[in-house]
N, C-alpha and C. Protein backbone atom coordinates (compact mmCIF):
# COMPACT_ATOMS: atom_id res chain seq x y z
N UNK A 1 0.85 -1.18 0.00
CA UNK A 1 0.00 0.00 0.00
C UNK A 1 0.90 1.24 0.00
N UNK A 2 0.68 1.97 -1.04
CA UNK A 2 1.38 3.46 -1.07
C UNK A 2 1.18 4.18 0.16
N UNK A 3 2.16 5.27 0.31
CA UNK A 3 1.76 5.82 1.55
C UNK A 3 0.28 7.03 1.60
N UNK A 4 -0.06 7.40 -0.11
CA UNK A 4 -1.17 7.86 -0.23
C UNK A 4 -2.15 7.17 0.20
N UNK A 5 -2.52 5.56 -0.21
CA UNK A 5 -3.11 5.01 -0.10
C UNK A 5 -3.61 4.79 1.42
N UNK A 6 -2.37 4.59 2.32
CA UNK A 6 -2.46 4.66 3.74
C UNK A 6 -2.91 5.91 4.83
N UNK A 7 -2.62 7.18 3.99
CA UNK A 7 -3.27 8.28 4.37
C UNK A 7 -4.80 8.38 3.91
N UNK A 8 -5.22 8.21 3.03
CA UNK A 8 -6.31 7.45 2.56
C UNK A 8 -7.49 7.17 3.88
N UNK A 9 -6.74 5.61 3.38
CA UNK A 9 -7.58 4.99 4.37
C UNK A 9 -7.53 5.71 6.12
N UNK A 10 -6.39 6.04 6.53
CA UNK A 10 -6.91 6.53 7.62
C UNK A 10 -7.54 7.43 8.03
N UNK A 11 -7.96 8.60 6.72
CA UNK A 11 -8.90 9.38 6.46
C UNK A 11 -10.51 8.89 6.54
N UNK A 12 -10.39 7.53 6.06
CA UNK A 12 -11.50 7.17 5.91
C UNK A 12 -11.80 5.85 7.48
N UNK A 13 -11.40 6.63 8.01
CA UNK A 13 -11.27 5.47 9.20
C UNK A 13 -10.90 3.85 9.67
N UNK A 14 -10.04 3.88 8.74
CA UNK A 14 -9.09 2.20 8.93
C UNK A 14 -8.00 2.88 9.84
N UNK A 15 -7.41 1.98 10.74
CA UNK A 15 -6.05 2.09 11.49
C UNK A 15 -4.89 2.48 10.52
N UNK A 16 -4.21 3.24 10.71
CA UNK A 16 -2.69 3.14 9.99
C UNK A 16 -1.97 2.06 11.18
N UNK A 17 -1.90 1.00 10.59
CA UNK A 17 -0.77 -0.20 11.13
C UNK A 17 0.56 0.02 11.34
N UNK A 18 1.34 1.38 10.89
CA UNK A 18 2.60 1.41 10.68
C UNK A 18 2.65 2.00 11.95
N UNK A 19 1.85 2.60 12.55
CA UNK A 19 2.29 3.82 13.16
C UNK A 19 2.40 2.96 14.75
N UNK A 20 2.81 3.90 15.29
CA UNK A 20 3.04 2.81 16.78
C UNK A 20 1.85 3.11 17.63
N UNK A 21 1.74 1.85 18.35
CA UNK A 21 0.29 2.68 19.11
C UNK A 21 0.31 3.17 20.37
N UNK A 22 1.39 3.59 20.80
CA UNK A 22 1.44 5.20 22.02
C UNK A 22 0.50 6.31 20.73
N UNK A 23 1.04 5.98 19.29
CA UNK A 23 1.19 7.28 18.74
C UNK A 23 -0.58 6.90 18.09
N UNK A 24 -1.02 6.38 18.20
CA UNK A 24 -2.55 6.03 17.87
C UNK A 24 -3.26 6.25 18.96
N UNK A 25 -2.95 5.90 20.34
CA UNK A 25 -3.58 6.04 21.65
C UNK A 25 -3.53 7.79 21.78
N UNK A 26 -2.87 8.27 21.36
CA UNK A 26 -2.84 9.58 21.90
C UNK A 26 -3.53 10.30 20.36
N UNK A 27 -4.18 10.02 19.34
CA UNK A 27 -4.66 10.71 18.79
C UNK A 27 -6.03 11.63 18.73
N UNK A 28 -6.79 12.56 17.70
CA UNK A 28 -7.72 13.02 18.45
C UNK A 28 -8.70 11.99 18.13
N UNK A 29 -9.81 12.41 18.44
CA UNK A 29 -10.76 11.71 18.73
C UNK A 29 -11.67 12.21 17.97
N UNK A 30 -12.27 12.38 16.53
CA UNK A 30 -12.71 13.02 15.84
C UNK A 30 -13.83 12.66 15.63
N UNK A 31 -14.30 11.15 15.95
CA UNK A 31 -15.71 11.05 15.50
C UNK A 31 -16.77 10.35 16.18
N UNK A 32 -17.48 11.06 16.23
CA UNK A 32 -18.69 10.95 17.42
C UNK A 32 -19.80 10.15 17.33
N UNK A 33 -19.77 9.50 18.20
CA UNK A 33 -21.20 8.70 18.24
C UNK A 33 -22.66 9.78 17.95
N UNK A 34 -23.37 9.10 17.25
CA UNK A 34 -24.77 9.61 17.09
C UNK A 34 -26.15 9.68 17.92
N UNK A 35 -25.18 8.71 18.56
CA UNK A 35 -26.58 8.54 20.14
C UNK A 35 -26.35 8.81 21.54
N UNK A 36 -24.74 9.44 21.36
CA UNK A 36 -24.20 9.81 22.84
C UNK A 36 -23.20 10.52 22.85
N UNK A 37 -22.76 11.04 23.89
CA UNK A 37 -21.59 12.53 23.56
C UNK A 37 -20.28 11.21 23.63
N UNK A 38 -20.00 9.95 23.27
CA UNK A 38 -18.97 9.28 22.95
C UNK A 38 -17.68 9.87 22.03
N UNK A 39 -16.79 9.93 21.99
CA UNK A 39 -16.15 9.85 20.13
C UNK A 39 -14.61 9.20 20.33
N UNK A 40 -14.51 8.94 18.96
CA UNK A 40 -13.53 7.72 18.57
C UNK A 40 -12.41 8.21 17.87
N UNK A 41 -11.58 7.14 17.44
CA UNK A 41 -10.49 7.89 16.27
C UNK A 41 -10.81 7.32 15.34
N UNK A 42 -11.57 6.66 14.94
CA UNK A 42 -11.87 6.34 13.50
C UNK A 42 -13.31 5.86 13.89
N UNK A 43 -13.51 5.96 12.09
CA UNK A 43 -15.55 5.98 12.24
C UNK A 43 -15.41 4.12 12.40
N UNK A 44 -14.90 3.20 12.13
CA UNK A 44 -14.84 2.04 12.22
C UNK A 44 -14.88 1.73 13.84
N UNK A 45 -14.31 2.45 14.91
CA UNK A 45 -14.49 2.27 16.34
C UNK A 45 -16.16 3.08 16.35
N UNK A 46 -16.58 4.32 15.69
CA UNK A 46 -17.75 4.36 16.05
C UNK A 46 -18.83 3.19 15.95
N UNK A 47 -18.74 2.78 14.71
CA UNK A 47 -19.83 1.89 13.98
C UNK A 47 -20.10 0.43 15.24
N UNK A 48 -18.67 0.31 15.66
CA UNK A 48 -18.61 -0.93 16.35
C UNK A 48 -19.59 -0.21 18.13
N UNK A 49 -18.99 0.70 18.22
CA UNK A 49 -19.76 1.40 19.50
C UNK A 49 -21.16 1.74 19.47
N UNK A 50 -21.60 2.12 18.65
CA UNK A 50 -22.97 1.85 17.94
C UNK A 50 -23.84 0.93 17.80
N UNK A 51 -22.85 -0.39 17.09
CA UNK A 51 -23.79 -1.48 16.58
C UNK A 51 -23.78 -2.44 18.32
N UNK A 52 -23.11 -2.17 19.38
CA UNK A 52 -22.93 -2.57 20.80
C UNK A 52 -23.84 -1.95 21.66
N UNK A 53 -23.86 -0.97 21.40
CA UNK A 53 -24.35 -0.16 22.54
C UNK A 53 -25.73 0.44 22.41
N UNK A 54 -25.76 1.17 21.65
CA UNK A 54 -27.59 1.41 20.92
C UNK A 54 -28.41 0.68 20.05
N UNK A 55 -29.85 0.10 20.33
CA UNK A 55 -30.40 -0.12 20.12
C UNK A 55 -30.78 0.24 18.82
N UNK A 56 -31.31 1.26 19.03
CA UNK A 56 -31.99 2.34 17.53
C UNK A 56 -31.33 2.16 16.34
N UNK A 57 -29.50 2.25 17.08
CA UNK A 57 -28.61 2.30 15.82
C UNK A 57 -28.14 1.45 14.82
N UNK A 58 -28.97 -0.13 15.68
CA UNK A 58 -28.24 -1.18 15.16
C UNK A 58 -29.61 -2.16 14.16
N UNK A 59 -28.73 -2.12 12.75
CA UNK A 59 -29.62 -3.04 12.27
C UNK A 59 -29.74 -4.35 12.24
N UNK A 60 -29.06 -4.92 13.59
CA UNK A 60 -29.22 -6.77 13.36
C UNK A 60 -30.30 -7.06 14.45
N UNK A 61 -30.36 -8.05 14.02
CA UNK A 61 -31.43 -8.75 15.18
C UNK A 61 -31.15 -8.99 16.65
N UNK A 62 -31.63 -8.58 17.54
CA UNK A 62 -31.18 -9.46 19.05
C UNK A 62 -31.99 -10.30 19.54
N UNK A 63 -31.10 -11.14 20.09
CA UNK A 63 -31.55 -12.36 20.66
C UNK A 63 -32.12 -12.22 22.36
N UNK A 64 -33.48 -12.94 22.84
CA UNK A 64 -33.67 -12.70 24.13
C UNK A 64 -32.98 -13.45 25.05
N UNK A 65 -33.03 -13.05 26.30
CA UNK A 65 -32.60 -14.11 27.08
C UNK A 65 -33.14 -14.44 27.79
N UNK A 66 -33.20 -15.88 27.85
CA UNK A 66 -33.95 -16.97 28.26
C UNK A 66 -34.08 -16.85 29.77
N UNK A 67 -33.80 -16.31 30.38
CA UNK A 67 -33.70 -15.73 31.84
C UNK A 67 -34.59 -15.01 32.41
N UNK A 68 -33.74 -13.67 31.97
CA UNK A 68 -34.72 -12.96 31.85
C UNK A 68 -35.48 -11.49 31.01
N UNK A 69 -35.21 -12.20 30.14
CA UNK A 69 -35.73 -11.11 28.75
C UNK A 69 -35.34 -10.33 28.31
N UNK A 70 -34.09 -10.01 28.83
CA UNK A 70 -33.15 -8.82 27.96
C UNK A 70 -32.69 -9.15 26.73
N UNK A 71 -32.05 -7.84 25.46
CA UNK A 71 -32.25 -8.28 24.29
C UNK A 71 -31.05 -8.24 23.94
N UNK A 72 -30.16 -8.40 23.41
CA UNK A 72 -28.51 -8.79 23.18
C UNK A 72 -28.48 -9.44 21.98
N UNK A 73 -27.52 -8.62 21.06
CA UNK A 73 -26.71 -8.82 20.18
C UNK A 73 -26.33 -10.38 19.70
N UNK A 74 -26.24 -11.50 18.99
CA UNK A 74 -25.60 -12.78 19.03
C UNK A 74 -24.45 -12.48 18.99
N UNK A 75 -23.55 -13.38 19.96
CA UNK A 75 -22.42 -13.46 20.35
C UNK A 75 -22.02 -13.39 21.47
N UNK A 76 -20.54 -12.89 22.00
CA UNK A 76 -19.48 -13.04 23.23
C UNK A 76 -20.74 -12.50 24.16
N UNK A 77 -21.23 -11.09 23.83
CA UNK A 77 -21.82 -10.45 25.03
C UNK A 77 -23.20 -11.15 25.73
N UNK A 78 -24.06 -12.10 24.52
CA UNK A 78 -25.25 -12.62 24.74
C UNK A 78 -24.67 -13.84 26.00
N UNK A 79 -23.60 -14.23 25.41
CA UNK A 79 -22.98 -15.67 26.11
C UNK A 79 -22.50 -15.03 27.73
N UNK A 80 -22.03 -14.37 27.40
CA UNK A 80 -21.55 -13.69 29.03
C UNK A 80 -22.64 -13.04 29.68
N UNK A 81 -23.32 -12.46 29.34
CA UNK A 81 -24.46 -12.23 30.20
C UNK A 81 -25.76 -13.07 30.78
N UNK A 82 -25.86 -14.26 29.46
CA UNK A 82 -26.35 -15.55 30.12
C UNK A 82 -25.61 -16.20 31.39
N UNK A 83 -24.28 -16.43 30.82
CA UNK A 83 -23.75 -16.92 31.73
C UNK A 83 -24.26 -16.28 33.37
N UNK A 84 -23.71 -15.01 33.50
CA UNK A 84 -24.51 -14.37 35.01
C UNK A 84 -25.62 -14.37 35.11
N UNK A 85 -26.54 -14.26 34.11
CA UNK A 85 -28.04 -14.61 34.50
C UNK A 85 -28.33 -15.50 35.49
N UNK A 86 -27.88 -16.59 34.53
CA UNK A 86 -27.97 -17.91 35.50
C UNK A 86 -27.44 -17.92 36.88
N UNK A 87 -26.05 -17.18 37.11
CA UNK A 87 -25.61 -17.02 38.60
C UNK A 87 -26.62 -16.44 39.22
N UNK A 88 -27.61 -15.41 38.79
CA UNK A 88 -28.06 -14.63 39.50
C UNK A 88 -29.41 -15.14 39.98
N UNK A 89 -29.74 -16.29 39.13
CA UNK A 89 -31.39 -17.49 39.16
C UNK A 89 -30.71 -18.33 40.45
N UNK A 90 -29.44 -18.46 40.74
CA UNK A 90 -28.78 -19.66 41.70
C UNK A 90 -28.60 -18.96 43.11
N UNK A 91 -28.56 -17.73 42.86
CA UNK A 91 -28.20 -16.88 44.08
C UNK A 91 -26.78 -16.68 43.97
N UNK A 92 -25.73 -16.95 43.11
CA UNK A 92 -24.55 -17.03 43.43
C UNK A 92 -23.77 -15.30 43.57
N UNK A 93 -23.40 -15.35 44.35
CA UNK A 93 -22.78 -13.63 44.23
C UNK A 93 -21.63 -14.14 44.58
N UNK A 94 -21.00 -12.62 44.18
CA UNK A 94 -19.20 -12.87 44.30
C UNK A 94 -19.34 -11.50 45.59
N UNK A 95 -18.81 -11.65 46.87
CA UNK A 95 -18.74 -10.88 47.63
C UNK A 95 -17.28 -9.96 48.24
N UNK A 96 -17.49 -9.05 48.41
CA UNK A 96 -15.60 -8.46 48.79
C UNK A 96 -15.40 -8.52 49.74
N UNK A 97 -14.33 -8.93 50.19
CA UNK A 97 -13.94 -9.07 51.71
C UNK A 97 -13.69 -8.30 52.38
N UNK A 98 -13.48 -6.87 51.97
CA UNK A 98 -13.43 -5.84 52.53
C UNK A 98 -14.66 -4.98 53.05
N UNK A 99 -15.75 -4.53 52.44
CA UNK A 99 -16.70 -4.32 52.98
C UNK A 99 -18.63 -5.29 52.79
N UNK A 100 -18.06 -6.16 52.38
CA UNK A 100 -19.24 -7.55 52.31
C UNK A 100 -19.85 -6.97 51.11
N UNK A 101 -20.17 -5.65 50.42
CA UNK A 101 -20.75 -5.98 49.09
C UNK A 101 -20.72 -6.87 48.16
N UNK A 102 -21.94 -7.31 47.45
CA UNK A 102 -22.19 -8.62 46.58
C UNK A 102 -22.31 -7.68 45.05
N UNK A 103 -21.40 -8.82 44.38
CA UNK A 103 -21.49 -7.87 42.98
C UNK A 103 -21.53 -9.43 42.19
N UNK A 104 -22.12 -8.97 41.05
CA UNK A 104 -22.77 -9.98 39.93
C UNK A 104 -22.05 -11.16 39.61
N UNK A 105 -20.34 -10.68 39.36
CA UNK A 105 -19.79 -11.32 38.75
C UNK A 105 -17.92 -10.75 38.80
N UNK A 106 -17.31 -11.90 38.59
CA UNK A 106 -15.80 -11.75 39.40
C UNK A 106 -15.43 -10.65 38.44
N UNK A 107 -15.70 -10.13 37.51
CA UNK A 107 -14.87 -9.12 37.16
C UNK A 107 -15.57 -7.64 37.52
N UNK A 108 -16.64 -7.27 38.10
CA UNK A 108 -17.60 -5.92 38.55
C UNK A 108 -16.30 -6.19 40.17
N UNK A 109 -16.67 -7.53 41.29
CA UNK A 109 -16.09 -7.78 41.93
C UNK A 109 -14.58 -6.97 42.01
N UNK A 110 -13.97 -7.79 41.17
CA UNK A 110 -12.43 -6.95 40.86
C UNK A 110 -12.19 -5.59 40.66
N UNK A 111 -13.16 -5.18 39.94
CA UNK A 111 -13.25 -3.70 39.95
C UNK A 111 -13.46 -2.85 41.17
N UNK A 112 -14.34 -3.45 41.67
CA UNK A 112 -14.63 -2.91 43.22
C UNK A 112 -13.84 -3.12 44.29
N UNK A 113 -12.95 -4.16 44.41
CA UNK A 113 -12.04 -4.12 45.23
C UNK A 113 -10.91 -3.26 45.08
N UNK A 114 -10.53 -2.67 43.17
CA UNK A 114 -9.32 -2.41 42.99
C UNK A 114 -9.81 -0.76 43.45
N UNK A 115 -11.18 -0.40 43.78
CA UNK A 115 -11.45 0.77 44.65
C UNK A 115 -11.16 1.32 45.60
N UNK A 116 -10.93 -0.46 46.59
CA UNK A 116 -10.42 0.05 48.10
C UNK A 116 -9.24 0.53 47.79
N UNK A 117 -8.25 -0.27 47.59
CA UNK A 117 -6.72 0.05 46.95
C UNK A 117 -6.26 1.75 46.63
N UNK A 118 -7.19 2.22 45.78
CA UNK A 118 -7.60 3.34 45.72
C UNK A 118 -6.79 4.45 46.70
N UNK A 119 -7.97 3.89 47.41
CA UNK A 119 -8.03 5.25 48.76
C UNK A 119 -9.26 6.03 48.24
N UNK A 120 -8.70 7.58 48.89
CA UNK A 120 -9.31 8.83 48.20
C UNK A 120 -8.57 9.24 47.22
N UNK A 121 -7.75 8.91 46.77
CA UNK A 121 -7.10 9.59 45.31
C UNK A 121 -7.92 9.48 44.21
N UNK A 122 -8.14 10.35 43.45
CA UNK A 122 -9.38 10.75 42.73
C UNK A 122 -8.09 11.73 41.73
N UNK A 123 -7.75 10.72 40.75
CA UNK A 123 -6.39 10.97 39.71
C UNK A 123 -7.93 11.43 38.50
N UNK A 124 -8.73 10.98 38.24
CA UNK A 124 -9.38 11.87 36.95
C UNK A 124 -10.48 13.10 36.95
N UNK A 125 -10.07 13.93 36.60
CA UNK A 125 -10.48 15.52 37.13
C UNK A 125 -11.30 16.06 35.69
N UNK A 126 -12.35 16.24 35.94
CA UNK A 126 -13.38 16.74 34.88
C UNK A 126 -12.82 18.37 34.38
N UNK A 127 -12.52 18.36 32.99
CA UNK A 127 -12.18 19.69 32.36
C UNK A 127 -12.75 20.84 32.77
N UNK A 128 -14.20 19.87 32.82
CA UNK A 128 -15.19 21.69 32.71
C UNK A 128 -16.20 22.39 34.15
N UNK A 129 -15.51 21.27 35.17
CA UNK A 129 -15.39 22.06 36.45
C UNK A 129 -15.17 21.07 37.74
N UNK A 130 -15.10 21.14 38.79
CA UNK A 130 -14.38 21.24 39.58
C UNK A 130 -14.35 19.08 40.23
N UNK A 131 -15.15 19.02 39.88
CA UNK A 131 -15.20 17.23 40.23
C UNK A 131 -14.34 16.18 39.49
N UNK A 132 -13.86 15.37 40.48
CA UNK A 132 -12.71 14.14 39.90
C UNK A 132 -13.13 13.01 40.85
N UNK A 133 -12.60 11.85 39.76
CA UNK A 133 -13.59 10.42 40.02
C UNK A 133 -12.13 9.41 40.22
N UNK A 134 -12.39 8.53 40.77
CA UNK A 134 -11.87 7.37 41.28
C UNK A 134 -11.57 6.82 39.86
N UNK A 135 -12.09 6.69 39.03
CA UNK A 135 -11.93 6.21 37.28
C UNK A 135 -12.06 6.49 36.44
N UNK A 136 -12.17 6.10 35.50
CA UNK A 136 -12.22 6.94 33.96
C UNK A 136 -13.43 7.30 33.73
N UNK A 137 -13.92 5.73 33.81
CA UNK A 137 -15.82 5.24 33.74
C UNK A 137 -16.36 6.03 34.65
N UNK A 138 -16.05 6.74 35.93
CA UNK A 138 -17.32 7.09 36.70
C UNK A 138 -16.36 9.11 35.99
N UNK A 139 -15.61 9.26 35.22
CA UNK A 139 -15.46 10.61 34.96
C UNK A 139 -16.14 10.67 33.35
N UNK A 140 -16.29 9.39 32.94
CA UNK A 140 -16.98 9.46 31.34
C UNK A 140 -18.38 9.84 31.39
N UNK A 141 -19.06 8.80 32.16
CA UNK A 141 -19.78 8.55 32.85
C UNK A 141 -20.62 9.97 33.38
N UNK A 142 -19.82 11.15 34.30
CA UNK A 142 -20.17 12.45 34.96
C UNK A 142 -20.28 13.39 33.56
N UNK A 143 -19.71 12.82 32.18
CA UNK A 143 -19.55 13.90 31.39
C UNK A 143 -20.88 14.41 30.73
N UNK A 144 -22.14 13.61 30.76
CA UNK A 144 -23.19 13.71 30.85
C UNK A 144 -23.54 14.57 31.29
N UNK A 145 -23.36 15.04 32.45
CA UNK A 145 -23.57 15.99 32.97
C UNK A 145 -23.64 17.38 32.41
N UNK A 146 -22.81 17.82 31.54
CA UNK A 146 -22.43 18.71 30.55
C UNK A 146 -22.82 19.02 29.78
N UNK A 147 -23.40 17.56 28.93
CA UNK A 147 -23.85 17.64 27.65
C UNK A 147 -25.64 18.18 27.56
N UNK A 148 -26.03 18.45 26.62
CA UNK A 148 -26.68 19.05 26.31
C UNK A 148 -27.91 18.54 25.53
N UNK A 149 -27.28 17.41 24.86
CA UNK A 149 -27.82 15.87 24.30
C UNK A 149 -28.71 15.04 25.17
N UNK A 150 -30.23 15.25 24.68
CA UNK A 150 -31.01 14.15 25.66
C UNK A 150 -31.83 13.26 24.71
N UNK A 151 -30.88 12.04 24.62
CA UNK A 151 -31.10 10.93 23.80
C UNK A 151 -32.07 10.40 24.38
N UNK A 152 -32.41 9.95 25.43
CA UNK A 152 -33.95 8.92 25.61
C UNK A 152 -35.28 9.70 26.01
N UNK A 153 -36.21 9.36 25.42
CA UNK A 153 -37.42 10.49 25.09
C UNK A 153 -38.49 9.69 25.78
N UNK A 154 -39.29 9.61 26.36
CA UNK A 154 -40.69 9.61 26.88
C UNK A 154 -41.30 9.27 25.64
N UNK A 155 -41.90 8.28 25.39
CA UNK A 155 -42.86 8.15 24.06
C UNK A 155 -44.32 8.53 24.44
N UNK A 156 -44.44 8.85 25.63
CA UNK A 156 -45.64 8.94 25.87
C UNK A 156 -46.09 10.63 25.73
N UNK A 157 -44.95 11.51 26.46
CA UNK A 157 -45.64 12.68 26.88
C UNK A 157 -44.05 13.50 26.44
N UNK A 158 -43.19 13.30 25.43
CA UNK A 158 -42.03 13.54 24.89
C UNK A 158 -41.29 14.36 25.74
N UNK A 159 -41.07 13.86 26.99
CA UNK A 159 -39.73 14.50 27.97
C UNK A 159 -38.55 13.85 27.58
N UNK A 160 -37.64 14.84 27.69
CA UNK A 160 -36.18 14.04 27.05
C UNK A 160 -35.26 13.94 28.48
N UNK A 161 -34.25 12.84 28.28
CA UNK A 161 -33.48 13.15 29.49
C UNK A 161 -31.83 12.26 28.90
N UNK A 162 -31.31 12.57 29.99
CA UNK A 162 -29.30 12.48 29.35
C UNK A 162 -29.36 10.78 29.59
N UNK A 163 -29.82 10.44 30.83
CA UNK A 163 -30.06 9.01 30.97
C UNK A 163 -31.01 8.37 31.13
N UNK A 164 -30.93 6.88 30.43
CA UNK A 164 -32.13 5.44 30.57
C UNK A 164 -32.92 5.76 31.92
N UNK A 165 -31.72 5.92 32.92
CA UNK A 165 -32.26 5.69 34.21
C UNK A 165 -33.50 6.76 34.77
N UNK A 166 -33.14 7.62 34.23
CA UNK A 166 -33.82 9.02 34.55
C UNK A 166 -35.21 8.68 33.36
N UNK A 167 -34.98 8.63 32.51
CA UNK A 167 -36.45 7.95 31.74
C UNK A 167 -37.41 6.95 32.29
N UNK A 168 -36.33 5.99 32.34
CA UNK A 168 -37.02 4.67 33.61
C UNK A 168 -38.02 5.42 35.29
N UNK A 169 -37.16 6.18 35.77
CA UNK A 169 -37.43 6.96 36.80
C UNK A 169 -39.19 7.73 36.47
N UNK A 170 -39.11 8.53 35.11
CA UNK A 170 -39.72 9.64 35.08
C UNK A 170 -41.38 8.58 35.03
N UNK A 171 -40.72 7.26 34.14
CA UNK A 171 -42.18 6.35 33.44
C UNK A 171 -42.89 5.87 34.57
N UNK A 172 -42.03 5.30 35.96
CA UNK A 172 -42.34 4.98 37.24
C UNK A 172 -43.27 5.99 37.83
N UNK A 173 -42.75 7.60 37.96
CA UNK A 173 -42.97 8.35 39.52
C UNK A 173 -44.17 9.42 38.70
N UNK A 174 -43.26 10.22 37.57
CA UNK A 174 -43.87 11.44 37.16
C UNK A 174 -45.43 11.62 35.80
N UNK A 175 -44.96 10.48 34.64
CA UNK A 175 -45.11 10.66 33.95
C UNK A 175 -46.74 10.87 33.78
N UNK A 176 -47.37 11.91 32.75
CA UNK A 176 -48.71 12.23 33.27
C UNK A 176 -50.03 11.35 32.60
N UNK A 177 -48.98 10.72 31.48
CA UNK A 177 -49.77 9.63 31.03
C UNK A 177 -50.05 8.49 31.60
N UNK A 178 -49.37 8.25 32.52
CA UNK A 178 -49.38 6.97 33.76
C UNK A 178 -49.17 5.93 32.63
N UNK A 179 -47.90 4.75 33.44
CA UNK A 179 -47.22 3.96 32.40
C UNK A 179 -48.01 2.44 32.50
């Protein structure tokens, strides 16, 4: 492949392979998810974040689960989340020895222990004002906060809000159509 060819394609969102990946990890981040303030370095990481993560966005079929009715993608993620289903039909929890919380499954588990470890050091610090998080995920996560974007809508009485949960919330407590 010419090196036009390779500028090219990474224009068009394929990886340049040559390049080292400190020097790929640190690039910008130019292209944005359509259903969330996300963005990627190439539209090929969007499409995949997309066809994973939103519903709306994705045109394949999902499969239910036999558990308990959630709808998932075929593949790794359908298989791993069965898999805990079933822990969770058995009662099985994975618990921390540090403060007895029960979490789903050994890797939420691991995560939560590598919290205590922690401390209070709170190494990721939000740009656009004054709050910093224990992780990346609970500072990605806060960036919501910011945004301006309210992807899940009320079908009933069209309130918009930044999160599922807060939709879920509004269909429960507020909503005037009663759900």
């Amino acid at each position: 492949m010419s090196k036009e060819e390779q500028e090219e394609a990474v224009r068009n969102g394929m990886r340049d392979y040559s390049k080292p990946w400190n020097e790929l990890k640190n690039s910008e981040k130019r292209f944005q998810c359509s259903a969330c303030p996300m963005s990627f370095r190439t539209i090929t990481e969007v499409k995949s974040h997309e066809l994973r993560k939103h519903a709306e966005v994705d045109p394949r079929e999902k499969i239910q689960c036999n558990h308990c009715g959630k709808l998932y993608l075929p593949g790794p993620s359908m298989l791993y989340h069965e898999l805990n289903c079933k822990k969770e039909d058995l009662k099985m929890v994975h618990e921390c020895y540090i403060c007895l919380k029960q979490c789903k499954n050994k890797i939420t588990l691991a995560r939560h222990i590598k919290l205590h470890s922690i401390g209070d050091e709170r190494a990721f610090s939000c740009s656009q004002c004054s709050a910093s998080f224990k992780t990346k995920l609970a500072l990605f996560r806060h960036g919501v906060v910011h945004s301006t974007h309210r992807p899940y809508v009320c079908d009933k009485c069209g309130s918009g809000y930044k999160l599922k949960k807060h939709l879920d919330r509004h269909k429960k407590t507020s909503c005037k159509y009663n759900y």
